[in-house]
Protein backbone atom coordinates (compact mmCIF):
# COMPACT_ATOMS: atom_id res chain seq x y z
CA UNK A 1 -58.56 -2.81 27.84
CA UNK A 2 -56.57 -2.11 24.70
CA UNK A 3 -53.03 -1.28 24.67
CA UNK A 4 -51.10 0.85 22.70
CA UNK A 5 -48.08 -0.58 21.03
CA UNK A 6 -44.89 0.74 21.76
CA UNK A 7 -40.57 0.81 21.02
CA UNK A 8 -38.77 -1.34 23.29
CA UNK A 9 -35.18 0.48 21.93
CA UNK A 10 -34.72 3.00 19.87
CA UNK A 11 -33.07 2.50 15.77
CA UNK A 12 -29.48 2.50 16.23
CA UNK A 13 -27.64 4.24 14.05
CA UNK A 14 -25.09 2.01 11.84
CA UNK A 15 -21.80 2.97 9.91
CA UNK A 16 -21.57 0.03 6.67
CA UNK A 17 -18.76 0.44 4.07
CA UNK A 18 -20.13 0.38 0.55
CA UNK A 19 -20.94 -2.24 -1.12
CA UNK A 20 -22.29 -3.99 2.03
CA UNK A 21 -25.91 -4.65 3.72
CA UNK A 22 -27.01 -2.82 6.20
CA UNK A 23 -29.37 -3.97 8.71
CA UNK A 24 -31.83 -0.95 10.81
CA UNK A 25 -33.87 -2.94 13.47
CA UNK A 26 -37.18 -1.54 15.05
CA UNK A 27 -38.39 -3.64 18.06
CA UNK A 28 -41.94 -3.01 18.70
CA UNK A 29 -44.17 -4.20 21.54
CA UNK A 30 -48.04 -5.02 21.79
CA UNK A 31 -48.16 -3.99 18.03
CA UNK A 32 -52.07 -5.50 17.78
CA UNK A 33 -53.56 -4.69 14.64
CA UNK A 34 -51.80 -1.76 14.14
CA UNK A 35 -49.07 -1.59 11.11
CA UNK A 36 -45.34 -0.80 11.27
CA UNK A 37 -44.26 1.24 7.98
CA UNK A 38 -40.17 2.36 7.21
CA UNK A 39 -39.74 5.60 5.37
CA UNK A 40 -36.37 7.50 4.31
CA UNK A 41 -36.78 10.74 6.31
CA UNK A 42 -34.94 13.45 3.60
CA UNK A 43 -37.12 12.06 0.35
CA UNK A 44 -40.40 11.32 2.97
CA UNK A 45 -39.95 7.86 0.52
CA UNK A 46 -42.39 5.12 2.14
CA UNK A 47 -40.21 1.93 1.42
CA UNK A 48 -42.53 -0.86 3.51
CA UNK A 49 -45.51 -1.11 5.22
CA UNK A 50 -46.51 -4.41 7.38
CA UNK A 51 -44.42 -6.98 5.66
CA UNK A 52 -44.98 -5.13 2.20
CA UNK A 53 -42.20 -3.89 0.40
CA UNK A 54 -43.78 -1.08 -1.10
CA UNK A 55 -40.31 0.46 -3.27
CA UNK A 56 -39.10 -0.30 -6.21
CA UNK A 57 -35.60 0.01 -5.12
CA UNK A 58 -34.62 -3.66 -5.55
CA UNK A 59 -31.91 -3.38 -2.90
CA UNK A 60 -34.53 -3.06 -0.17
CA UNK A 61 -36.07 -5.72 1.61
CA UNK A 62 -38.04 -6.64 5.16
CA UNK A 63 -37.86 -9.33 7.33
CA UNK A 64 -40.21 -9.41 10.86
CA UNK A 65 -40.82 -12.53 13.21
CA UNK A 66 -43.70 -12.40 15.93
CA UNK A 67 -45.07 -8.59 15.08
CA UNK A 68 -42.01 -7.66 16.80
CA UNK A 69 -38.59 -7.52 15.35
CA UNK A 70 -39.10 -5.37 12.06
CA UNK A 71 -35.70 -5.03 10.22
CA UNK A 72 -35.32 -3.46 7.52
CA UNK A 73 -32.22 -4.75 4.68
CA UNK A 74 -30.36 -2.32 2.18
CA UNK A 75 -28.22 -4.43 0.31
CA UNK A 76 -24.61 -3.09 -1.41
CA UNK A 77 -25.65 0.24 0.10
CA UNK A 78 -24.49 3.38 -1.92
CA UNK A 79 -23.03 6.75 -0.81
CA UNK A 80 -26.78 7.94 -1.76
CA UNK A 81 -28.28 5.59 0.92
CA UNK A 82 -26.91 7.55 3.45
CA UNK A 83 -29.06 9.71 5.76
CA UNK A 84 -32.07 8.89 8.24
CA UNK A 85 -34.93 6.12 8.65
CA UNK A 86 -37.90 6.31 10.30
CA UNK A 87 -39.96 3.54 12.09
CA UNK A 88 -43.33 4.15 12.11
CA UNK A 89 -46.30 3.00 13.98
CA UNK A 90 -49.65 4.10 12.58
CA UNK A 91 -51.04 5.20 15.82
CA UNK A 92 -52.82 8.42 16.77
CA UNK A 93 -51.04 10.34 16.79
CA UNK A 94 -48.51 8.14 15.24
CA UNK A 95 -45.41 7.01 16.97
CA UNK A 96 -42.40 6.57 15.21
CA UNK A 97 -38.43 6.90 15.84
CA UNK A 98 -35.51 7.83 13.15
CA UNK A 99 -31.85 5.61 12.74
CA UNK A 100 -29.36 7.43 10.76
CA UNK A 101 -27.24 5.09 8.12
CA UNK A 102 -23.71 6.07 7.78
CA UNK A 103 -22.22 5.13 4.41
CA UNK A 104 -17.91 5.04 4.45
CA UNK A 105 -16.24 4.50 1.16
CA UNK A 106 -12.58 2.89 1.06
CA UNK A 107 -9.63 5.31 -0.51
CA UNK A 108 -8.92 5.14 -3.92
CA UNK A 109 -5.70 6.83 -5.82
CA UNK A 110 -6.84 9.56 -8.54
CA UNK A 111 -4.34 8.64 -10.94
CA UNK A 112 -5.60 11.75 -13.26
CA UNK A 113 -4.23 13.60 -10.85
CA UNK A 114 -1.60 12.32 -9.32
CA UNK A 115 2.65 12.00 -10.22
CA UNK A 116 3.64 9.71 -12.77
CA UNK A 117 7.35 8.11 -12.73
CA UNK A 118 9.92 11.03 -13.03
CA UNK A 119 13.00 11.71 -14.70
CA UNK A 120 14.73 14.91 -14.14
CA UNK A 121 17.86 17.04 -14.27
CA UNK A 122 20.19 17.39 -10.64
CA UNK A 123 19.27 20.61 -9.52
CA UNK A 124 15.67 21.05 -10.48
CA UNK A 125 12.91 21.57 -8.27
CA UNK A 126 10.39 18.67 -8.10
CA UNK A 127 6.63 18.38 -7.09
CA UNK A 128 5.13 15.37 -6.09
CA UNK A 129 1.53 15.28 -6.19
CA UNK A 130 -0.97 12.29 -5.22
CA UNK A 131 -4.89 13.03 -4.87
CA UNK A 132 -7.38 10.19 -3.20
CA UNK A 133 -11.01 10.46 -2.92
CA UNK A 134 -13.21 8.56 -0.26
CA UNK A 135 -15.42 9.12 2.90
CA UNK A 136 -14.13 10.56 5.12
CA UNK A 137 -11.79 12.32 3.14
CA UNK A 138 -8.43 10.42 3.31
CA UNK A 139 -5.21 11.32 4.77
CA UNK A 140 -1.81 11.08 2.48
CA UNK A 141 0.75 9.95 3.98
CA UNK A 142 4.40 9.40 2.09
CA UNK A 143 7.68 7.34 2.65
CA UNK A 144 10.62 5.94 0.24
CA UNK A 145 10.58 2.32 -0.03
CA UNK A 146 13.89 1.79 1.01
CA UNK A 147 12.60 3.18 4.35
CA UNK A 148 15.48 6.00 3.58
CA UNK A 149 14.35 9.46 5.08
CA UNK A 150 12.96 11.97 2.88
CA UNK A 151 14.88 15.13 2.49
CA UNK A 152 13.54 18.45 1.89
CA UNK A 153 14.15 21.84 1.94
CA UNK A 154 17.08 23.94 0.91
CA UNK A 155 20.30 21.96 0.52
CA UNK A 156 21.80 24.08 3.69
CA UNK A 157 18.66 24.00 5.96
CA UNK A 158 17.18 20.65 4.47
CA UNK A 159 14.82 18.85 6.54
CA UNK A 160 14.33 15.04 6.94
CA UNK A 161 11.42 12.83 7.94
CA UNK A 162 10.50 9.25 7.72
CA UNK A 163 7.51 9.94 6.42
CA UNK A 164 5.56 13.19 5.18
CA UNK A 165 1.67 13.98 5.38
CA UNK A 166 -0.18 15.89 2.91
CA UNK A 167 -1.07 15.71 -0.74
CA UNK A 168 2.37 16.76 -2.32
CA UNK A 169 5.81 16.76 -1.70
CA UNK A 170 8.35 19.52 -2.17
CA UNK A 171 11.64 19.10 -3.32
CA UNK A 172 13.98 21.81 -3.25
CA UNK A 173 17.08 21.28 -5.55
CA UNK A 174 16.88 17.55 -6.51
CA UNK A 175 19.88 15.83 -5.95
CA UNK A 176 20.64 11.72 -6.05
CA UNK A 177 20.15 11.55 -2.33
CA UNK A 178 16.77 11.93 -3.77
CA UNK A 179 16.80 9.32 -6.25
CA UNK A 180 14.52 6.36 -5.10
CA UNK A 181 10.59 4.78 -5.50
CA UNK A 182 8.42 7.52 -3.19
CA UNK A 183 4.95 5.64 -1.67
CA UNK A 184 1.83 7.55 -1.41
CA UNK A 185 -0.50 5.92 0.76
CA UNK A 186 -4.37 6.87 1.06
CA UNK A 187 -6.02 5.73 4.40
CA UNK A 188 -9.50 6.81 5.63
CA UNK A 189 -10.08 4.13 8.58
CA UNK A 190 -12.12 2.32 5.87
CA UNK A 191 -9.98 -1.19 5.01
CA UNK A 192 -8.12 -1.29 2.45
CA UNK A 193 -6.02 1.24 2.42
CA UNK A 194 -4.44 1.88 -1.20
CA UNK A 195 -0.67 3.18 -2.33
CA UNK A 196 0.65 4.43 -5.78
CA UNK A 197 4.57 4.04 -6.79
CA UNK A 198 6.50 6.94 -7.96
CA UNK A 199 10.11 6.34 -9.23
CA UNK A 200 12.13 9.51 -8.77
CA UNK A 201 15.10 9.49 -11.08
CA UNK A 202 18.00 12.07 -10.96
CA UNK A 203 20.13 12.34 -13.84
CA UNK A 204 24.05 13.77 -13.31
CA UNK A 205 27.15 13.60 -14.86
CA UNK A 206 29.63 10.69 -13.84
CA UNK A 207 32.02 11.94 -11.12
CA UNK A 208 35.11 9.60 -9.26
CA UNK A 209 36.45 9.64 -6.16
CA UNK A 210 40.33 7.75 -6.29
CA UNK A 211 40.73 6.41 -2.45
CA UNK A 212 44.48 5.25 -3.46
CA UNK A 213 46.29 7.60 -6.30
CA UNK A 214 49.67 5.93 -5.57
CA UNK A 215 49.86 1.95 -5.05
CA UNK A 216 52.93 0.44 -3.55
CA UNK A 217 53.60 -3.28 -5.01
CA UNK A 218 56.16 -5.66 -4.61
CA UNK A 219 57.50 -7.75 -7.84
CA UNK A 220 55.60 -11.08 -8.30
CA UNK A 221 52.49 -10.06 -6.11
CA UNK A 222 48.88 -9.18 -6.97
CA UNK A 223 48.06 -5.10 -6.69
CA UNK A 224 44.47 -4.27 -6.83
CA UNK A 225 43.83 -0.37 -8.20
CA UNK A 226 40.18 0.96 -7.03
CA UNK A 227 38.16 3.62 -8.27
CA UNK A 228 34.54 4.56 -7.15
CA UNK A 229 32.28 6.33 -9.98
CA UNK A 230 28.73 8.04 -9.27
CA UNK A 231 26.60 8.72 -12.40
CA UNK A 232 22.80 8.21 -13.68
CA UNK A 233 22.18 7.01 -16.11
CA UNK A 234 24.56 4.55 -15.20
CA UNK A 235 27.64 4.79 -16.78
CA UNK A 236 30.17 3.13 -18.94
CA UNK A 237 33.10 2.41 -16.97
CA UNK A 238 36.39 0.54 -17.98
CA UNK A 239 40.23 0.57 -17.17
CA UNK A 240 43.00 1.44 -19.36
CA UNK A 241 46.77 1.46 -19.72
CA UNK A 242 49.16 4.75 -19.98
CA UNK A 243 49.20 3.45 -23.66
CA UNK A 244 45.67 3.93 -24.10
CA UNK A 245 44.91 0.49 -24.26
CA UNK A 246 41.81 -1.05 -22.81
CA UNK A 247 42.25 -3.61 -20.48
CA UNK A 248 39.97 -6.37 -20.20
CA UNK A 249 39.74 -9.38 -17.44
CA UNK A 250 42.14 -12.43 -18.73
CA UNK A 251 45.16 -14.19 -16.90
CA UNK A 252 46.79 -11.07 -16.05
CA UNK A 253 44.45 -8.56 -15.27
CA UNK A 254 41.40 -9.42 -13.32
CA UNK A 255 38.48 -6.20 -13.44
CA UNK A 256 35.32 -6.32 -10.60
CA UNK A 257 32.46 -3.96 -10.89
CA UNK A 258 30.25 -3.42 -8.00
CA UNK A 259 26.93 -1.79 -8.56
CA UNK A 260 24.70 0.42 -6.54
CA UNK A 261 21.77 2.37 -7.91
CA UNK A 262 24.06 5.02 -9.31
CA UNK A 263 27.25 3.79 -7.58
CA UNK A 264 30.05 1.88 -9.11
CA UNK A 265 32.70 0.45 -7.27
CA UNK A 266 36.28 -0.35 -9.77
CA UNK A 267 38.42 -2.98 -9.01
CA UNK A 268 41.62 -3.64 -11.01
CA UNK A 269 43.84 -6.46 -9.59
CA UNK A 270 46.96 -6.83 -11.93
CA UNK A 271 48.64 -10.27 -11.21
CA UNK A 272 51.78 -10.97 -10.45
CA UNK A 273 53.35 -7.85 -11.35
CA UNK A 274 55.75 -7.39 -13.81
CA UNK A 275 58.67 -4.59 -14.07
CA UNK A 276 56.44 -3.76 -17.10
CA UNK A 277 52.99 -3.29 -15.03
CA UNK A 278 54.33 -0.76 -12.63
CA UNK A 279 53.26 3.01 -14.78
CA UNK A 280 50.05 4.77 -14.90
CA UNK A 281 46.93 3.54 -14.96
CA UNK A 282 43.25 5.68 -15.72
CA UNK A 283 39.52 4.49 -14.65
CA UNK A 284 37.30 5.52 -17.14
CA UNK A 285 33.20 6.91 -16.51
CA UNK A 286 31.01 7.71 -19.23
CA UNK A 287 26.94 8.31 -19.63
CA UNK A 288 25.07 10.77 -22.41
CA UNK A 289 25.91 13.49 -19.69
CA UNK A 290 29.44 13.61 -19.80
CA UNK A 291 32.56 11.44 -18.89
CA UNK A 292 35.71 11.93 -16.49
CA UNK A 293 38.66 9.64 -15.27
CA UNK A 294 40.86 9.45 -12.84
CA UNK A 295 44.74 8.40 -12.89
CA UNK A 296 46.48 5.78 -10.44
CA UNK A 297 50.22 5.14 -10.37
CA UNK A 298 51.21 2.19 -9.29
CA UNK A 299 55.19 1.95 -8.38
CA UNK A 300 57.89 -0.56 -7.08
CA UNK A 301 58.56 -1.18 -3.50
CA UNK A 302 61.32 -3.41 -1.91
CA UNK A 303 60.90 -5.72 0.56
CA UNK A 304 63.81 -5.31 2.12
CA UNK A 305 62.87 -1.15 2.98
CA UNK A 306 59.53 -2.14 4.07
CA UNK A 307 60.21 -4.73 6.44
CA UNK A 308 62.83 -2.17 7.77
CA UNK A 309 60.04 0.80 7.73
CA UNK A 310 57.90 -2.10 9.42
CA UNK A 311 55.17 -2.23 6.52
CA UNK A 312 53.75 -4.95 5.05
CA UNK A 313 54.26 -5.62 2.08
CA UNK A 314 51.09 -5.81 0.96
CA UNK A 315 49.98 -2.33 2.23
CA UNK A 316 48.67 -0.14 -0.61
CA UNK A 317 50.38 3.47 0.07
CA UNK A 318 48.00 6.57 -0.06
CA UNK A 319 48.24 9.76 0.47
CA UNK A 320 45.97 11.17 2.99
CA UNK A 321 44.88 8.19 4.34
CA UNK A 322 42.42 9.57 7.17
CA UNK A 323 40.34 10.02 3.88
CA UNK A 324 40.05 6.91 1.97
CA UNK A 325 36.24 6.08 3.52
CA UNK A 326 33.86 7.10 1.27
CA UNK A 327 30.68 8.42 2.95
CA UNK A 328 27.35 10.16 2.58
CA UNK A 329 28.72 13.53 3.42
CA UNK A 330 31.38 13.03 0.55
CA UNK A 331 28.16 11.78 -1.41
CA UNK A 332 26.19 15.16 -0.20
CA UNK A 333 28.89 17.32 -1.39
CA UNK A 334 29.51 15.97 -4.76
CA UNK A 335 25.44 16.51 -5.16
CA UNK A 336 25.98 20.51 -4.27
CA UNK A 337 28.28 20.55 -6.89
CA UNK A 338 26.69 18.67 -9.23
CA UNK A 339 23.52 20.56 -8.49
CA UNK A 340 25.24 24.39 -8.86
CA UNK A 341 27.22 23.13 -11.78
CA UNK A 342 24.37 21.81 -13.47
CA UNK A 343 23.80 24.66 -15.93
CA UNK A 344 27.41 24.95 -16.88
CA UNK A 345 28.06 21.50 -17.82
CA UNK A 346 24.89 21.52 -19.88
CA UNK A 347 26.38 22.86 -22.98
CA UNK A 348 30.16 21.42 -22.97
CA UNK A 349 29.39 18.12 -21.36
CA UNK A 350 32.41 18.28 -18.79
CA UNK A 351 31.63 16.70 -15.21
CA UNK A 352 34.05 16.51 -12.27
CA UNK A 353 36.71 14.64 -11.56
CA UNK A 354 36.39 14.10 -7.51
CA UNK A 355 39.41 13.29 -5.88
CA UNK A 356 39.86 14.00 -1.32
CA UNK A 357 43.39 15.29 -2.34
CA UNK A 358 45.14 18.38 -2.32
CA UNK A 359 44.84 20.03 -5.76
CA UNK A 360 48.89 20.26 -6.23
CA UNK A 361 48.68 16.06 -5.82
CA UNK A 362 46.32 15.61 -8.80
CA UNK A 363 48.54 17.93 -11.33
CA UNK A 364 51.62 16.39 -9.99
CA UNK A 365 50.21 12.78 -10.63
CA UNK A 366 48.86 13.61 -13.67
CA UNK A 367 52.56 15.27 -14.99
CA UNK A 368 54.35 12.37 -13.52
CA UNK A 369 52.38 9.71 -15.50
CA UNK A 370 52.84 12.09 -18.83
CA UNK A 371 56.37 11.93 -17.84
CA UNK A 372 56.63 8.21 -17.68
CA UNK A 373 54.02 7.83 -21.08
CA UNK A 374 56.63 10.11 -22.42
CA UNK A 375 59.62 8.19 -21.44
CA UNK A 376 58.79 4.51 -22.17
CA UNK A 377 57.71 6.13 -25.84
């Protein structure tokens, strides 16, 4: 008695990435001299019959062993090869069972349409913009490369986040807290996942902070002046005498500059000091934006009064010393004001002169070294 053939398991459906081959299986049983046929089900396409390759889409092939096994191979499979297959067996009425091929494709960065490297003005509003294409669509996801979190929002309600999802980024009054390399990064689930570079760059006016306007020193020791500068692009900075002379490093004056993205840290560290050394002294910042100093006195002390006022003698006097630590918050401010001011220091090219003192200690500084300037003249 003849037997019809029939499916031992049905055509699984398979997800490939593109570019790979993808293998549909159709296990038949007590096939006789009937024939097994594969067929795309949208186009009704017949692509093999028996172990005849009947296409003449060159990525398909057939393999079978013992009228059994018949898989079919679609090699570097396409987003177009996706959809259903049918196994067919040319009974009556025929039998036959559909697979479904799932085709992902890997992220990939739209530079077209995506931020470039910016440079912009403090103060601005920026837009940062990255577009990906792949299957299934990909999710954006952004974080600074120095791991930093990303700030947002209105300078008094601003938000932060390690990272941020979603295809742009809005920045609400730029400031330099900004300032950094942003990575968007495309992932789907589909290996590998792909990431673009943006430098953000904030330009601003140089602005110092003086952590020590008045510098005690004893005759025949080292005093070291300091001044800390923020500015982008980065600025120019140098010392100079109450004379107007520049000072440069030799045997008596030694000068250290530390820098930091758009922080400078001064050092000045006049050597064994001289009855002539003790006077004013002025840091010096400069960029095409504008340019500011900042004036340090540095006077006598005794020994003998500060060993009876219990100070060492190598203690540099300040005024206000619960604020000689610069930190972010001091950082934060200056970028309000450099970010209101913006506008108005366009056109005359004047930039702040940041100093955590009283505003009656910076004029009388700066009248008692034009006094002394005045004087030695």
């Amino acid at each position: 008695m003849e037997v019809d053939p029939r499916f031992l398991e049905p055509v699984h459906n398979i997800t490939e990435a593109v570019g790979r081959t993808a293998n549909l299986k159709c296990v038949v049983e007590d096939l006789g001299f009937y024939r097994v046929a594969w067929l795309r089900v949208e186009s009704k396409t017949i692509l093999t019959i028996h172990n005849h390759v009947i296409t003449r889409n060159y990525r398909i092939d057939l393999s079978h062993n013992d009228n059994r096994n018949w898989i079919l191979h679609i090699k570097n499979v396409q987003e177009s090869d996706r959809g259903g297959y049918m196994c067919q067996i040319n009974t009556v009425p025929m039998k036959s069972q559909v697979g479904y091929l799932d085709v992902v494709v890997p992220p990939e960065i739209i530079g077209s349409e995506s931020s470039t490297d910016l440079l912009v003005r403090e103060g601005v509003n920026v837009t940062l913009k990255c577009r990906a294409e792949g299957y299934p669509a990909p999710v954006i996801t952004w974080r600074r490369e120095d791991e930093q979190p990303i700030y947002i929002g209105k300078r008094k309600n601003k938000l932060q986040a390690n990272s941020i999802k979603g295809e742009t980024v809005n920045i609400t009054k730029v400031s330099r807290l900004h300032m950094g390399a942003y990575l968007c990064i495309a992932s789907n689930g589909v290996p590998p996942s792909v990431s673009r570079r943006i430098l953000l760059q904030v330009n601003f006016p140089p602005m110092i902070w003086i952590p020590h306007q008045l510098v005690g020193s004893l005759l025949g020791s080292n005093a070291t002046l300091e001044c800390h500068t923020e500015a982008f692009p980065m600025s120019i900075n140098y010392w100079t005498k109450e004379t107007g002379d520049m000072i440069v490093s030799d045997q008596k004056y030694l000068t250290k500059i530390q820098e930091d993205t758009y922080k400078v840290h001064m050092q000045l560290t006049i050597q064994l000091v001289t009855p002539d050394d003790y006077g004013c002294y002025k840091c010096f910042a400069k960029n095409s934006l504008g340019s500011t100093e900042g004036s340090i006195r540095l006077y006598e002390v005794h020994e003998a009064s500060e060993r009876r006022r219990g100070y060492s003698p190598s203690l540099l006097q300040n005024v206000n010393d619960d604020q000689l630590k610069m930190t972010d918050d001091f950082t934060d401010k200056n970028a309000d004001l450099g970010s209101n001011s913006a506008n108005q220091q366009q056109n005359s090219g004047i930039s702040h002169v940041i100093l955590l003192k009283p505003q009656s200690t910076r004029i009388v500084l700066s009248l008692i070294c034009w006094l002394m300037s005045t004087n030695k003249r």
